[in-house]
Structures are given as structure tokens and as C-alpha cells.
Protein backbone atom coordinates (compact mmCIF):
# COMPACT_ATOMS: atom_id res chain seq x y z
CA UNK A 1 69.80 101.60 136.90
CA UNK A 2 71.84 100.90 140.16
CA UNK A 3 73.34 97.65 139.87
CA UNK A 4 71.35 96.86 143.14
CA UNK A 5 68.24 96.92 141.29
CA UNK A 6 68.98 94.45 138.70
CA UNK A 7 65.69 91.72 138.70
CA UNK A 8 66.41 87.81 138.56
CA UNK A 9 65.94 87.06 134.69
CA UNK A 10 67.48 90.26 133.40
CA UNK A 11 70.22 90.80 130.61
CA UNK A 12 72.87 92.84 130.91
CA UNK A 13 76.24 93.01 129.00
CA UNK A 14 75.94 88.79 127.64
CA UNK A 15 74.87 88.31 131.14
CA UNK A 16 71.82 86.93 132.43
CA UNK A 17 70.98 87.21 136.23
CA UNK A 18 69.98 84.58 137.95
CA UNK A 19 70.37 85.19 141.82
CA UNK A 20 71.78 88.54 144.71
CA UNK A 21 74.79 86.67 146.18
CA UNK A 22 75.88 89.35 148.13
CA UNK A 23 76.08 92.96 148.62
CA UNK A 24 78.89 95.42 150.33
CA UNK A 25 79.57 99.52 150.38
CA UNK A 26 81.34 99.54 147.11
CA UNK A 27 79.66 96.45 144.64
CA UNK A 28 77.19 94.42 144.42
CA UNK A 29 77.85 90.10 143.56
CA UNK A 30 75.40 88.49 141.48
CA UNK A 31 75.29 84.82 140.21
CA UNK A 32 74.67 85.29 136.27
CA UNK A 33 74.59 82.58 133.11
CA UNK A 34 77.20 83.98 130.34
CA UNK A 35 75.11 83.57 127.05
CA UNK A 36 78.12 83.24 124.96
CA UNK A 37 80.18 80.23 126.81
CA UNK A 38 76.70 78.93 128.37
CA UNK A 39 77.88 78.76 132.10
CA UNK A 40 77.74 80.23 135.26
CA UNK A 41 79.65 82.96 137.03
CA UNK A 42 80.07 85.31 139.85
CA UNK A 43 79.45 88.99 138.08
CA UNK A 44 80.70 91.60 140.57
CA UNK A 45 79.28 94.99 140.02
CA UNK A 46 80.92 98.05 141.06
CA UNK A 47 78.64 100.75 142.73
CA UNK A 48 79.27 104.15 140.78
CA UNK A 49 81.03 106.98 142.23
């Protein structure tokens, strides 16, 4: 799945997604909950090469 495609709601990796913050040639930011420590963060996502 290209990490441009992820929906709002979806799990990856202990992640949840929760919003697109903003995109760029080489990775993709997305606000996202961290299940384990129960807060929120920026999850940057490298496009692949």
C-alpha cells in the first residue's frame, strides 16, 4: 500500500491514523495516536524507492 493511501482510522505498525498533515516528493506526514504510550505524534513516512 503506498503510504499515500493510508485511510483516517487505520493501524499500522502501533500506529493509528488520524489525519494527512502534509505531503512532499520523498514522504508523506501523518498525525497518528501511538497505541502503546496513548498520545499523539507526527509519523513521517518515507515514499519507497
Amino acid at each position: 500500500m503506498p503510504v499515500s493511501d493510508l485511510a483516517v482510522g487505520s493501524e499500522l505498525i502501533g500506529y493509528r491514523i488520524e489525519a494527512l498533515l502534509g505531503r512532499g516528493g520523498m514522504s508523506v506526514v501523518y498525525l497518528a495516536e501511538d497505541l502503546r504510550l496513548r498520545r499523539r505524534v507526527a509519523l513521517k513516512l518515507l515514499a519507497p524507492a
